[in-house]
N, C-alpha and C. Protein backbone atom coordinates (compact mmCIF):
# COMPACT_ATOMS: atom_id res chain seq x y z
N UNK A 1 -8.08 236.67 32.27
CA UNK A 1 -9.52 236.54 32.51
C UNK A 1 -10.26 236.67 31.21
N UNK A 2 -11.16 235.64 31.05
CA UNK A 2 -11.94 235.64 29.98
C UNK A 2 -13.62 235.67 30.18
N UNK A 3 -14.12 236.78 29.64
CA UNK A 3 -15.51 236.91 29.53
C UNK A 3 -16.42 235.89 28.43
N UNK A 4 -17.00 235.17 28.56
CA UNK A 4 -17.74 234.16 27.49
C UNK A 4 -18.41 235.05 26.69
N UNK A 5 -18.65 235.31 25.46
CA UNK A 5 -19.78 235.90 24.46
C UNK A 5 -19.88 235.21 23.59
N UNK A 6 -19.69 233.66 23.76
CA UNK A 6 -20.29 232.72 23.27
C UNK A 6 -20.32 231.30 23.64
N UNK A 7 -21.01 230.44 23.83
CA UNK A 7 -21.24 229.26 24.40
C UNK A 7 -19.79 228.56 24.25
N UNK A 8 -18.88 228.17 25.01
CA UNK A 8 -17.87 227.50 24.75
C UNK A 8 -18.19 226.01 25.82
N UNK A 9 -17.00 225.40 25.57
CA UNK A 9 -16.98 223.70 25.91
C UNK A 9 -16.96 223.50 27.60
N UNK A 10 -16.52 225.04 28.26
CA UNK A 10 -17.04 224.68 29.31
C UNK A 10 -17.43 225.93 30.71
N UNK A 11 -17.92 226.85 29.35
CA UNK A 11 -19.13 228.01 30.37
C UNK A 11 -19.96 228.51 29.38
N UNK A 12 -20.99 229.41 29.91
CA UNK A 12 -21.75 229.88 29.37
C UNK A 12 -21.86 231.38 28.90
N UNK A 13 -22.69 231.89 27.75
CA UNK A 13 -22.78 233.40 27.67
C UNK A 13 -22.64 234.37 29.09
N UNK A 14 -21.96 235.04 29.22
CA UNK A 14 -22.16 236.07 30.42
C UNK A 14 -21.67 235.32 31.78
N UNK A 15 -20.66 234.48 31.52
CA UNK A 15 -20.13 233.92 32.45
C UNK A 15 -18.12 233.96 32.37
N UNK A 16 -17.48 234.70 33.53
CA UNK A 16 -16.58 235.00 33.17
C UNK A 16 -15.35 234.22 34.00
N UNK A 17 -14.33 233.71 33.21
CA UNK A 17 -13.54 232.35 33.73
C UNK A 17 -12.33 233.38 34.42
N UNK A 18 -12.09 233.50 35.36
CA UNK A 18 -11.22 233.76 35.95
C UNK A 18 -9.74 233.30 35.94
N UNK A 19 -8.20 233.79 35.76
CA UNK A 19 -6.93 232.74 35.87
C UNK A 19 -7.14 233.15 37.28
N UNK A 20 -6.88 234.07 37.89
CA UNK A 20 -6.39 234.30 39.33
C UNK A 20 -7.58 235.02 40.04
N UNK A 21 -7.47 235.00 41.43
CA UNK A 21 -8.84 235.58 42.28
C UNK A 21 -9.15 236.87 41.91
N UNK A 22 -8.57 237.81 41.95
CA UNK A 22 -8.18 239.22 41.56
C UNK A 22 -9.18 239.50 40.29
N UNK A 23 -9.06 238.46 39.55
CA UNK A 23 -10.35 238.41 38.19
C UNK A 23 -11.65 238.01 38.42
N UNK A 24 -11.90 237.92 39.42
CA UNK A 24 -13.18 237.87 40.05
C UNK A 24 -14.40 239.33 39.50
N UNK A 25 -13.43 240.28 39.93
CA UNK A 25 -13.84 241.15 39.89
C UNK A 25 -14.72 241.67 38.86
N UNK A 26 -14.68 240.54 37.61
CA UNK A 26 -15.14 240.46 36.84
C UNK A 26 -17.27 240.72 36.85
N UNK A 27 -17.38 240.20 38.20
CA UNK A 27 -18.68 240.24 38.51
C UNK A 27 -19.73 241.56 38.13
N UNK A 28 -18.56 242.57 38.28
CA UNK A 28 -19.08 243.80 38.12
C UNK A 28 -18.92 244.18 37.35
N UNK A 29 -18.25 243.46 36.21
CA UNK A 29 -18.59 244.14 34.54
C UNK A 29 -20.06 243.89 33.88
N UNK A 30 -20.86 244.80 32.90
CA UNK A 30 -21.99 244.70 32.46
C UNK A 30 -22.19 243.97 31.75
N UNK A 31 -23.31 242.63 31.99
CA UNK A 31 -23.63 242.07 30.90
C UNK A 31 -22.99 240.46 31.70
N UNK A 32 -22.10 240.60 32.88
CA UNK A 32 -21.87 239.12 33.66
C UNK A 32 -22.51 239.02 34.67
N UNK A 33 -22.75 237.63 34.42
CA UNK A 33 -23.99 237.07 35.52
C UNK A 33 -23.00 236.43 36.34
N UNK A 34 -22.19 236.16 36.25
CA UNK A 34 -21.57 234.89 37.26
C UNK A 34 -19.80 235.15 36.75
N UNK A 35 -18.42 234.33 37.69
CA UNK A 35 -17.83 234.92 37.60
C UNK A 35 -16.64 233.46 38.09
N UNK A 36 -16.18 232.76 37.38
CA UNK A 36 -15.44 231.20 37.79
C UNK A 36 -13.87 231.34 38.11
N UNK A 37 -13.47 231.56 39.17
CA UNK A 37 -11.88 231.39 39.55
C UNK A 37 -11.62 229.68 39.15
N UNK A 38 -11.14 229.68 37.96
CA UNK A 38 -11.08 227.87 37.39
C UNK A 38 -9.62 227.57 38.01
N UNK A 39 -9.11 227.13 39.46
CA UNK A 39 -7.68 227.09 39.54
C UNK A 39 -7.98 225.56 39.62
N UNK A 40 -6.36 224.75 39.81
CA UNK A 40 -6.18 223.90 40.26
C UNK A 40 -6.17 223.11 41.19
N UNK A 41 -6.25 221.99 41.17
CA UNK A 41 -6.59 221.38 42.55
C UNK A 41 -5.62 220.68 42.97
N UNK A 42 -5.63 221.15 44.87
CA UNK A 42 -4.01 220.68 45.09
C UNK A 42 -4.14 218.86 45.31
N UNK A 43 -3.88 217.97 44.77
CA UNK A 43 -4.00 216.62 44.96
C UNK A 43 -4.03 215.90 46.43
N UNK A 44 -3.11 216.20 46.89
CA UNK A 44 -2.64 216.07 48.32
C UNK A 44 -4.13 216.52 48.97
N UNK A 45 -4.20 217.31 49.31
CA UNK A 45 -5.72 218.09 49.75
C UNK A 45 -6.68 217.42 49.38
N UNK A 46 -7.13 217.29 48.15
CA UNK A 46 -8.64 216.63 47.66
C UNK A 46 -8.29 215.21 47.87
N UNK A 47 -7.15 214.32 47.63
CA UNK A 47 -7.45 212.85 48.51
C UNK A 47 -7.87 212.62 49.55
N UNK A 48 -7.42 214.01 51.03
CA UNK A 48 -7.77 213.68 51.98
C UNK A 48 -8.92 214.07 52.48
N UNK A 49 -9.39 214.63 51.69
CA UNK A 49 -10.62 215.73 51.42
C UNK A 49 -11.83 214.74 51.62
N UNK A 50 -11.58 213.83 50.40
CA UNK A 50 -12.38 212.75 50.07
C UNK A 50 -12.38 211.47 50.59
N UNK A 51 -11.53 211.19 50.86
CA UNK A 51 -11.20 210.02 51.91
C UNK A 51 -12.02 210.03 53.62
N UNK A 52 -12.10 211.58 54.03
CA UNK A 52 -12.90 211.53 55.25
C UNK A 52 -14.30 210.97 55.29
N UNK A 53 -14.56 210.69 56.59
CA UNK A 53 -16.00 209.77 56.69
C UNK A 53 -16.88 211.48 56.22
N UNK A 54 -17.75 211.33 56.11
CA UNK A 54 -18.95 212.79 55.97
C UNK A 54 -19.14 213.16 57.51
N UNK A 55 -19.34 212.25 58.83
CA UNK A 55 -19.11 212.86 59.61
C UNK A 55 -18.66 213.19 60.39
N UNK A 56 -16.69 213.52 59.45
CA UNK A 56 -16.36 214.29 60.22
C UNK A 56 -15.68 215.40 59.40
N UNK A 57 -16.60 215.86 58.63
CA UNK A 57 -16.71 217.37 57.55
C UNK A 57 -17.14 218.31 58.48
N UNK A 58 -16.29 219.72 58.27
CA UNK A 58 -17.22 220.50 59.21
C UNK A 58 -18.52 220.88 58.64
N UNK A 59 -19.31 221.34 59.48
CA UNK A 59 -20.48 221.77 59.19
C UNK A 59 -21.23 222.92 60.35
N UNK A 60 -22.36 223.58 59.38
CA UNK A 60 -22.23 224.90 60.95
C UNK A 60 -23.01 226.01 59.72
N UNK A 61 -23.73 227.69 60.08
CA UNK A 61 -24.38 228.31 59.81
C UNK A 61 -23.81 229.13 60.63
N UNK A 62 -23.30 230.14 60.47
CA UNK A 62 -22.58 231.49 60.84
C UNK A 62 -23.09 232.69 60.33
N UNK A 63 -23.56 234.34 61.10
CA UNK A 63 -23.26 235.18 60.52
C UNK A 63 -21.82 236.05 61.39
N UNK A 64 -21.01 236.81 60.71
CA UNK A 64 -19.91 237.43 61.36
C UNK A 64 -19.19 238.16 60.69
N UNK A 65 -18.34 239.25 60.92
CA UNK A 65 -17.57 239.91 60.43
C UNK A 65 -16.73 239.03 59.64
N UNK A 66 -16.02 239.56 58.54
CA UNK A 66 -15.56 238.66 57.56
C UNK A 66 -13.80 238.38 58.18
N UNK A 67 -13.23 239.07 58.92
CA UNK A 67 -12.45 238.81 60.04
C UNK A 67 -12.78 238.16 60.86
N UNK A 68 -13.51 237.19 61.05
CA UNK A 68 -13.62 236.09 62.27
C UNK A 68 -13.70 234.84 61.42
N UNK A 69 -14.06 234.75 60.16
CA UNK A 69 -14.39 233.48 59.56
C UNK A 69 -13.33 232.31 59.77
N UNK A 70 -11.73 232.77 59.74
CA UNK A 70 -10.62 231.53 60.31
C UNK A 70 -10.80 231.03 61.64
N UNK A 71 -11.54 231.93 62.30
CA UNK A 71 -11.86 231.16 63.92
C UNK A 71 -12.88 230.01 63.77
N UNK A 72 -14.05 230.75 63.41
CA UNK A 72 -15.13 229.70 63.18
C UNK A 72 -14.77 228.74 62.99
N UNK A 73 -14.66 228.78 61.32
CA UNK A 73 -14.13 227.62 61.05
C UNK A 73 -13.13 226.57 61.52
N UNK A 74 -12.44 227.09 62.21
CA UNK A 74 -11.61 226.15 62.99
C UNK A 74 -12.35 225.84 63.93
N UNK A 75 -13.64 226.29 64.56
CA UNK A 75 -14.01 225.56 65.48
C UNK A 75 -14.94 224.68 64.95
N UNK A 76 -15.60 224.72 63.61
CA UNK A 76 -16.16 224.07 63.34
C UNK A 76 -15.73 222.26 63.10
N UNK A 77 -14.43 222.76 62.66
CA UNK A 77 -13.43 221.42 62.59
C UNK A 77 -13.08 220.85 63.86
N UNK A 78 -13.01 221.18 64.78
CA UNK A 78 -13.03 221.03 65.96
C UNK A 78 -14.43 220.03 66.47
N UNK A 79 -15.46 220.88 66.21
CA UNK A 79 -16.76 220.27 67.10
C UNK A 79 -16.96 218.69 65.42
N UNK A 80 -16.43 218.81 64.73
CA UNK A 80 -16.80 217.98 63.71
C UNK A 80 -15.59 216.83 63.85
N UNK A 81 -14.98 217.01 64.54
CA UNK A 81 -13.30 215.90 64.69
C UNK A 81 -12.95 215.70 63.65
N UNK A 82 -12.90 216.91 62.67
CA UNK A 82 -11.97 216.92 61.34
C UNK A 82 -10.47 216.38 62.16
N UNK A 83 -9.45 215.60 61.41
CA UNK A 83 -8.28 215.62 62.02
C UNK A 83 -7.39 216.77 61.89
N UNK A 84 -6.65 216.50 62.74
CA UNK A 84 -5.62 218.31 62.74
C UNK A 84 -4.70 217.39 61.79
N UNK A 85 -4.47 218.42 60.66
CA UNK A 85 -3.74 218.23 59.68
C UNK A 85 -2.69 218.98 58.71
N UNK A 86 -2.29 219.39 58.09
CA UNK A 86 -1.88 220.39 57.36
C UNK A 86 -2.75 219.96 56.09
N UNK A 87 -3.88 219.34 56.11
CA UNK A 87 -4.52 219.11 54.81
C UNK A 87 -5.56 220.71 55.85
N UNK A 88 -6.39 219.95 56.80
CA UNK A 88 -7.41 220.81 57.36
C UNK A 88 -6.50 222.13 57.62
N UNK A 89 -5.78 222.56 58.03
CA UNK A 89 -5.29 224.00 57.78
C UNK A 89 -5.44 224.43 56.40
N UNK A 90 -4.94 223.57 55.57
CA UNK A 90 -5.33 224.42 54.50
C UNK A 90 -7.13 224.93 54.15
N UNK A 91 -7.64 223.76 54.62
CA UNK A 91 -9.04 223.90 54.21
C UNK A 91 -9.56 225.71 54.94
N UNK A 92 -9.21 225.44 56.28
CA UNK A 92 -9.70 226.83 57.15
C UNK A 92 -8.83 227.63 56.19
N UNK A 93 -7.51 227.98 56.09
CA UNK A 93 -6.65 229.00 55.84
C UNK A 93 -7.74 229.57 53.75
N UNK A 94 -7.99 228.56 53.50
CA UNK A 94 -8.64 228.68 52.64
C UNK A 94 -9.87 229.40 52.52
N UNK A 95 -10.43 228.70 53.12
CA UNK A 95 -12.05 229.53 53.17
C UNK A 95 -12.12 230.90 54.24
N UNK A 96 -11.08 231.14 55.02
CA UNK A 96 -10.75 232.37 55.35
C UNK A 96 -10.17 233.42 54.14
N UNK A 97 -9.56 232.91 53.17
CA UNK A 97 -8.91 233.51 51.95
C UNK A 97 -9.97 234.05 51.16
N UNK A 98 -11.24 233.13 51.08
CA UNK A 98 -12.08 232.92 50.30
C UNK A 98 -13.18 234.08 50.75
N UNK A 99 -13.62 234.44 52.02
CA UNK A 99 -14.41 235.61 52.75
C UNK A 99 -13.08 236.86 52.58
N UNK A 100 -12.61 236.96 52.70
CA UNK A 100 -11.74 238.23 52.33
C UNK A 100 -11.68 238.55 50.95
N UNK A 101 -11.12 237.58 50.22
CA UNK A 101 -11.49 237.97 48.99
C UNK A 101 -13.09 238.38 48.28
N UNK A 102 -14.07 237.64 48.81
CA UNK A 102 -15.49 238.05 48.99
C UNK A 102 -15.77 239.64 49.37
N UNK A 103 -15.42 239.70 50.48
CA UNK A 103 -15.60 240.99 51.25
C UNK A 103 -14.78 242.22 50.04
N UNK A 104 -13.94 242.09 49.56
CA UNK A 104 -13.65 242.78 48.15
C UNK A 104 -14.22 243.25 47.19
N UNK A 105 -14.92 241.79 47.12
CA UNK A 105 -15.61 242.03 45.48
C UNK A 105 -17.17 242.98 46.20
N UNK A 106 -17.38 242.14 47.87
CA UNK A 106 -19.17 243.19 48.07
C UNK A 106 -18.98 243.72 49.22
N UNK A 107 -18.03 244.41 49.49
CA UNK A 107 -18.14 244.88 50.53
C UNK A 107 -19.26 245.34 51.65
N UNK A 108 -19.38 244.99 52.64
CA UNK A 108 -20.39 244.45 53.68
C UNK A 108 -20.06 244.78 55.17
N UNK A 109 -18.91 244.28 55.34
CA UNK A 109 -18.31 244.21 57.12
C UNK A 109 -18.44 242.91 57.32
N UNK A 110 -20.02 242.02 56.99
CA UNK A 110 -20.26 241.09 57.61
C UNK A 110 -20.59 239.92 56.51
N UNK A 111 -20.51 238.89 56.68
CA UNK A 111 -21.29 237.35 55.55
C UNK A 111 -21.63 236.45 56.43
N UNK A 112 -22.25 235.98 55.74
CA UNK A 112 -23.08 234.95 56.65
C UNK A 112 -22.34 233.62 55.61
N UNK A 113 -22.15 232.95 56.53
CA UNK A 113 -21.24 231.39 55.84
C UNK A 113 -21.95 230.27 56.17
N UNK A 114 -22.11 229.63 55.00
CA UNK A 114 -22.78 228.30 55.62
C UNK A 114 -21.99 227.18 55.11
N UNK A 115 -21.43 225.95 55.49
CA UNK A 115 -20.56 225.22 55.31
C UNK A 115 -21.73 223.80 55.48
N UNK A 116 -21.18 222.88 54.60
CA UNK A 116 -22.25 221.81 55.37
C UNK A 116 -21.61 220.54 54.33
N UNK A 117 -21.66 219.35 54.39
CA UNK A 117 -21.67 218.52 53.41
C UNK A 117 -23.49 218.12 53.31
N UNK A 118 -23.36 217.66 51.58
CA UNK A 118 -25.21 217.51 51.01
C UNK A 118 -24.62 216.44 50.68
N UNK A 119 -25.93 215.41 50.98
CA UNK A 119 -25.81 213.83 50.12
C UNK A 119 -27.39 213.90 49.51
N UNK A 120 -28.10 215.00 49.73
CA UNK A 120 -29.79 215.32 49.02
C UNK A 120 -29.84 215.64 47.77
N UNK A 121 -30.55 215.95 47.06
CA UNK A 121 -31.25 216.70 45.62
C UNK A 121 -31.26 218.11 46.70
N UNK A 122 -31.21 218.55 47.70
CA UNK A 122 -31.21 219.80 48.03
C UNK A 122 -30.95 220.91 47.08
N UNK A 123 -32.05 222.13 46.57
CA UNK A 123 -31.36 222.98 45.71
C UNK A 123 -31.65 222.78 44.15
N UNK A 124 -32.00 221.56 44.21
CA UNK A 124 -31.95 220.68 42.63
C UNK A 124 -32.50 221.42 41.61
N UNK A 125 -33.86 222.55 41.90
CA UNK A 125 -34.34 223.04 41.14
C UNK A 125 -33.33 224.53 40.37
N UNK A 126 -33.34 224.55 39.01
CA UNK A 126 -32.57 226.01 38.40
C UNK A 126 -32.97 227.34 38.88
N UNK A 127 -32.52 227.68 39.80
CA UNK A 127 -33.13 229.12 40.25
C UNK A 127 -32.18 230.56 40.09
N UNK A 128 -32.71 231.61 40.26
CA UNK A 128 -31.41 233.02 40.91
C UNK A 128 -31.87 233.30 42.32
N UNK A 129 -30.77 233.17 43.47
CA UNK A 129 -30.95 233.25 44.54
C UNK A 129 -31.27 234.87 44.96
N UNK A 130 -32.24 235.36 46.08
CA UNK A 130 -32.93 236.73 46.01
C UNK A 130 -31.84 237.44 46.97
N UNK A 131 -31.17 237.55 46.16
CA UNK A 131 -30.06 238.26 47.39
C UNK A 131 -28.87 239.18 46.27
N UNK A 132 -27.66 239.78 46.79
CA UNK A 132 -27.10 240.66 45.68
C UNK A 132 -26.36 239.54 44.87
N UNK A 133 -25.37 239.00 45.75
CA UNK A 133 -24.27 238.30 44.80
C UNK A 133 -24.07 237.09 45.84
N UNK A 134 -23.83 235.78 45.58
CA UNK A 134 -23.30 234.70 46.53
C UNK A 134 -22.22 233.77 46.09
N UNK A 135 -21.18 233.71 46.37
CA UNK A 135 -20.26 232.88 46.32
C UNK A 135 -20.17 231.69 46.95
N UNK A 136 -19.72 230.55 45.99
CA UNK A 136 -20.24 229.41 46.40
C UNK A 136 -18.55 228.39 45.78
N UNK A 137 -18.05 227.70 47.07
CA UNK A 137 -17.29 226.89 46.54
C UNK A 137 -17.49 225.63 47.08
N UNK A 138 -17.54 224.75 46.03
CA UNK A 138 -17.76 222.62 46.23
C UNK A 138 -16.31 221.82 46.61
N UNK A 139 -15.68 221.73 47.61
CA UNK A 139 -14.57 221.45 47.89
C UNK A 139 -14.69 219.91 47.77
N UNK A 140 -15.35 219.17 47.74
CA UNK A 140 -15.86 217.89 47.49
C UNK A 140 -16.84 217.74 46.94
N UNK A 141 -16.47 216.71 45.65
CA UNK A 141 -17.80 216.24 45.25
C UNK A 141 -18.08 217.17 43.95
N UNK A 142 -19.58 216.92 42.92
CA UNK A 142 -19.75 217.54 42.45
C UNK A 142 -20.11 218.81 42.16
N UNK A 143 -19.38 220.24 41.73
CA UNK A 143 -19.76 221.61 41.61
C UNK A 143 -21.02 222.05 41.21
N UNK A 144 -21.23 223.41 41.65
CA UNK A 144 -22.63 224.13 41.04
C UNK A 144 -22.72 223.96 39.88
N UNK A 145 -24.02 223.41 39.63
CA UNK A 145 -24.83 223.21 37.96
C UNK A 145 -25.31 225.12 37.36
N UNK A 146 -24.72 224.73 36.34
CA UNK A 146 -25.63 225.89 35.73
C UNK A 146 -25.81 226.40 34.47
N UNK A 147 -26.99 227.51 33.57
CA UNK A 147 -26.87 227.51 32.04
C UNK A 147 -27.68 228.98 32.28
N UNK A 148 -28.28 229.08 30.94
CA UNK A 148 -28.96 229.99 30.34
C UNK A 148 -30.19 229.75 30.24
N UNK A 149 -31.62 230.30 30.63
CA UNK A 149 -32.85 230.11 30.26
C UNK A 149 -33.16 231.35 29.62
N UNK A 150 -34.06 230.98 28.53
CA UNK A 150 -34.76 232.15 28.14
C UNK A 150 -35.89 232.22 27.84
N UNK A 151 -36.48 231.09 28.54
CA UNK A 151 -38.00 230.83 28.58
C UNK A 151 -38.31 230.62 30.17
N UNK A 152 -37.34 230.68 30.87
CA UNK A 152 -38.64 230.46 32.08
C UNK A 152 -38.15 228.85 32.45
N UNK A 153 -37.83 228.24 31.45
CA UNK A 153 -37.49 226.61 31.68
C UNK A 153 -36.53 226.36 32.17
N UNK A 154 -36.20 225.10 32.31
CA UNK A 154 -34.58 224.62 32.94
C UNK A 154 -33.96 225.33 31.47
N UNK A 155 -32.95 225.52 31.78
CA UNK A 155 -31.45 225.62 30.50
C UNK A 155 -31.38 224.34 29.35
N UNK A 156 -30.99 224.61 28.60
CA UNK A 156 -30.82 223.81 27.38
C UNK A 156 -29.70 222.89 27.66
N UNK A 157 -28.47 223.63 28.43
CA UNK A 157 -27.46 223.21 28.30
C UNK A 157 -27.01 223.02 29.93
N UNK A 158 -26.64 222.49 30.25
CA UNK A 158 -26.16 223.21 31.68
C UNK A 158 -24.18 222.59 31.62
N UNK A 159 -23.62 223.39 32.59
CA UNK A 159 -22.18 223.12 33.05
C UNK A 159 -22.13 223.12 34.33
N UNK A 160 -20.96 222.54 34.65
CA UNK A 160 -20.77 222.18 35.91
C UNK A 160 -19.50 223.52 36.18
N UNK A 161 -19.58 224.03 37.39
CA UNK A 161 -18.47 224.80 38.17
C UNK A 161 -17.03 223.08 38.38
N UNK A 162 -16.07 223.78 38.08
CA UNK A 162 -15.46 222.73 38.95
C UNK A 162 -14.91 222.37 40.59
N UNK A 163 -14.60 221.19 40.77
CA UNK A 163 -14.53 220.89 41.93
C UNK A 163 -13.23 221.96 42.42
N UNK A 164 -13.65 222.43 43.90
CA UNK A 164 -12.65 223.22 44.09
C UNK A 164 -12.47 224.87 43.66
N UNK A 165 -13.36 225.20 42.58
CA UNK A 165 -12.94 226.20 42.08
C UNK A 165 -14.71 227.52 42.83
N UNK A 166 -13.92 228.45 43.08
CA UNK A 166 -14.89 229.40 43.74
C UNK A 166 -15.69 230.30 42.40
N UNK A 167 -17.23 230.10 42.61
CA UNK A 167 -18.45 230.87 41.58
C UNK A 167 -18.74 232.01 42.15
N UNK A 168 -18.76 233.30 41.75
CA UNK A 168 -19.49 234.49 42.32
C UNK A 168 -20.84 234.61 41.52
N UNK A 169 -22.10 234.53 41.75
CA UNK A 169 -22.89 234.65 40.80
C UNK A 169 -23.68 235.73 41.81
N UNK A 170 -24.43 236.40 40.53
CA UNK A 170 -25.35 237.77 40.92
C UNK A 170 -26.60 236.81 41.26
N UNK A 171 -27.08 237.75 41.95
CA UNK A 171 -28.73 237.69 42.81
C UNK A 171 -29.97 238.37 41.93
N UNK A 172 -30.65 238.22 42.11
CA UNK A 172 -32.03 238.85 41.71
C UNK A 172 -31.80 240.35 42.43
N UNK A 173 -31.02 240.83 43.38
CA UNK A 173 -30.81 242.14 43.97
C UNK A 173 -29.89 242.82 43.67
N UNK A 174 -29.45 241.74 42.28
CA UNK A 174 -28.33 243.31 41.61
C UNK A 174 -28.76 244.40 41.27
N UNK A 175 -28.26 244.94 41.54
CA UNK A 175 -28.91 246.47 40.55
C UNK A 175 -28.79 246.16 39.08
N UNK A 176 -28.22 246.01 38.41
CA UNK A 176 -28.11 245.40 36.54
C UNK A 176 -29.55 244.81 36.02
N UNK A 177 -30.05 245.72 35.49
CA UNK A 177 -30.98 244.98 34.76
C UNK A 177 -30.59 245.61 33.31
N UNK A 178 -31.11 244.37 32.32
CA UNK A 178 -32.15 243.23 32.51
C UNK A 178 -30.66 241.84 32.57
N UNK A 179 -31.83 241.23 33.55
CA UNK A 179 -30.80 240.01 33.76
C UNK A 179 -30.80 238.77 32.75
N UNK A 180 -29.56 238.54 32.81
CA UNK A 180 -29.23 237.72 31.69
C UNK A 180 -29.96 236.29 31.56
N UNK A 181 -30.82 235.90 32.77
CA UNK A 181 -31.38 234.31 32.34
C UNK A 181 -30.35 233.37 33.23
N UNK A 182 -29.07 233.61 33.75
CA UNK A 182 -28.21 232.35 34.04
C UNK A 182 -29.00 232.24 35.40
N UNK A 183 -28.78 230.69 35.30
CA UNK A 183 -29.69 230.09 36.71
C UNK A 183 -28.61 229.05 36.90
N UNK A 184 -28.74 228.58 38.55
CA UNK A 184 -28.09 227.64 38.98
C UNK A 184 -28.59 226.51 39.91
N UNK A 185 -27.96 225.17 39.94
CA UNK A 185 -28.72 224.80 40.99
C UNK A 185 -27.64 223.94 41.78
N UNK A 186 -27.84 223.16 42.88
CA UNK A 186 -27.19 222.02 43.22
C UNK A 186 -27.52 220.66 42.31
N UNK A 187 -25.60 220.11 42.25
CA UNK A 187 -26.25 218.79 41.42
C UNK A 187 -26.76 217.52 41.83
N UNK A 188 -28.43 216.80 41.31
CA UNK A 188 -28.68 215.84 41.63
C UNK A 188 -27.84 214.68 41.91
N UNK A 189 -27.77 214.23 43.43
CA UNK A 189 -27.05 213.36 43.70
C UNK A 189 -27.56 212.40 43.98
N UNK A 190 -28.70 212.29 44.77
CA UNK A 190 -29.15 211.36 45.61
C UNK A 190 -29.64 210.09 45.57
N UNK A 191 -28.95 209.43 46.01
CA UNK A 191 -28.99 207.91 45.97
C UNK A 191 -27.52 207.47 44.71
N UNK A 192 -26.42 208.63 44.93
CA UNK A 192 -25.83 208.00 44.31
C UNK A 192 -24.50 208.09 45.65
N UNK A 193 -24.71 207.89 46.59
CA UNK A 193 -23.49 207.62 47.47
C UNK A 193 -22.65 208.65 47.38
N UNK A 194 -22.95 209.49 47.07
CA UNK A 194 -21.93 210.92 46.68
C UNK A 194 -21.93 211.66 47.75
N UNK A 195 -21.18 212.46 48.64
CA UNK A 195 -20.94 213.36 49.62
C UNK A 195 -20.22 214.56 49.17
N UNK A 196 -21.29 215.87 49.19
CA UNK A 196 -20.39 217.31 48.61
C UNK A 196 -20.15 218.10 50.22
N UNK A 197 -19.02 218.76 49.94
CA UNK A 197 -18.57 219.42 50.90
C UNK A 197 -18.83 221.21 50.35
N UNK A 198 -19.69 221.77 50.59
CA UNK A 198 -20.34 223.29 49.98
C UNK A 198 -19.66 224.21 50.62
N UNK A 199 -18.97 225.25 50.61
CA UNK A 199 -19.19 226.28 50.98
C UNK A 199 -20.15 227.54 50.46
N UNK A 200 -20.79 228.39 51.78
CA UNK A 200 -21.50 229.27 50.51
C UNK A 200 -20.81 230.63 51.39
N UNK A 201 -20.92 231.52 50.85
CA UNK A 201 -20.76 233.21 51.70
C UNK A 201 -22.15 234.11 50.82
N UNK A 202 -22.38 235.26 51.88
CA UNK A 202 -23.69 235.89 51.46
C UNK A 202 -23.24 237.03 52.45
N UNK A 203 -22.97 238.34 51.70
CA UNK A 203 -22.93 239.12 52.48
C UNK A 203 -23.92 240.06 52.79
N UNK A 204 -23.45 240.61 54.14
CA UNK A 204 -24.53 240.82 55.16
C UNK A 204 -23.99 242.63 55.09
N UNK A 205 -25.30 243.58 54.73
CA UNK A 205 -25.06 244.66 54.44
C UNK A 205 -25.82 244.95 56.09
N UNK A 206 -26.42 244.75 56.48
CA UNK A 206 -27.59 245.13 57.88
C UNK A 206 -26.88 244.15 58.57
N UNK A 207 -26.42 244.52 60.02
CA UNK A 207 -25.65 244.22 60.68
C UNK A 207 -26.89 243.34 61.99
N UNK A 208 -28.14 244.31 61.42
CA UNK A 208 -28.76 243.67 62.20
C UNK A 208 -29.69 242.49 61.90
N UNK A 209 -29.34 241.95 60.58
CA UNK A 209 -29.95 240.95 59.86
C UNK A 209 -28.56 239.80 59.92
N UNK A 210 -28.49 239.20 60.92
CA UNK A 210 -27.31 238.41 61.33
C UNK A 210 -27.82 237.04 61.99
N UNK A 211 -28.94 236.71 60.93
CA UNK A 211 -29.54 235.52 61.76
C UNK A 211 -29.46 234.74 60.63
């Protein structure tokens, strides 16, 4: 695991590249804003990934214990006529991997998951989302945009997350101040025929804030 403390070719200051999930954990060292598990992508998987029509991606808005997320999601594939596959097992077996390992780094009980494919500018603007920490993986399509401001402006520079690979980035509700400036956004797509497949997780500390 490597912490950036200086602009390299493909992250930013205070942004820390992960080899394995376990280095995630990185989130909670001082001075990181964000936190990139950069793995590989299984080929087999992302052809068929990409090859599906958009509607039949799952899609769906969940809050739940971070132990139910392999159900959901399988039903979401279900009400979406993803095909039963050993590509789509992996996808669920995945993003069930992906809330557990979450539930690690913020422990909660509960996350709220939102899954969806975007063909919009949805998001487009550079922001920090008002919440503690959110993990966000692009299983299709192009990854989270993101850089450094230190004026208030868009970033000078921005990078792309890669496809496939899971971002933990801090909230405006970290406790860490002063915050480092990294902002993120979704990347402008629209009108270019492009279909992203998002996952996001947001964990849910109030059990009764499950909407």
């Amino acid at each position: 695991m490597t912490l950036m403390r200086e602009v390299v070719k493909n992250a930013a200051v205070g942004v820390a590249i992960a080899d394995k999930p376990d280095d995630l954990a990185a989130i909670k060292t001082p001075g990181c804003a964000a936190a990139i598990w950069r793995r590989p992508v299984e080929p087999g998987f992302q052809t068929w990934l990409d090859a599906l029509r958009p509607d039949r991606l799952p899609h769906g808005r969940i809050a739940m214990r971070h132990k139910a997320v392999r159900g959901a999601v399988e039903r979401l594939c279900d009400l979406a006529n993803t095909p039963k596959s050993a590509e789509r097992t992996y996808l669920i077996n995945d993003i069930a991997a992906l809330a557990n390992l979450f539930e690690g780094l913020m422990p909660s009980g509960h996350v709220r998951l939102r899954l969806e494919p975007v063909r919009s500018n949805a998001c487009r603007k550079f922001h920090i989302d008002a919440l503690t920490a959110r993990l966000i993986c692009t299983y299709r399509g192009t990854g989270t945009q993101y850089g450094i401001s230190t004026d208030g402006l868009d970033p000078a520079r921005v990078f792309t997350v890669p496809t496939g690979s899971p971002v933990v980035l801090r909230g405006t509700l970290w406790p860490e101040t002063p915050r480092s400036g990294l902002l993120h956004r979704s990347p402008p797509i629209e009108g270019t025929d492009e279909t992203r497949l998002v996952l996001v997780l947001d964990p849910v500390f109030d059990p009764e804030d499950m909407t």
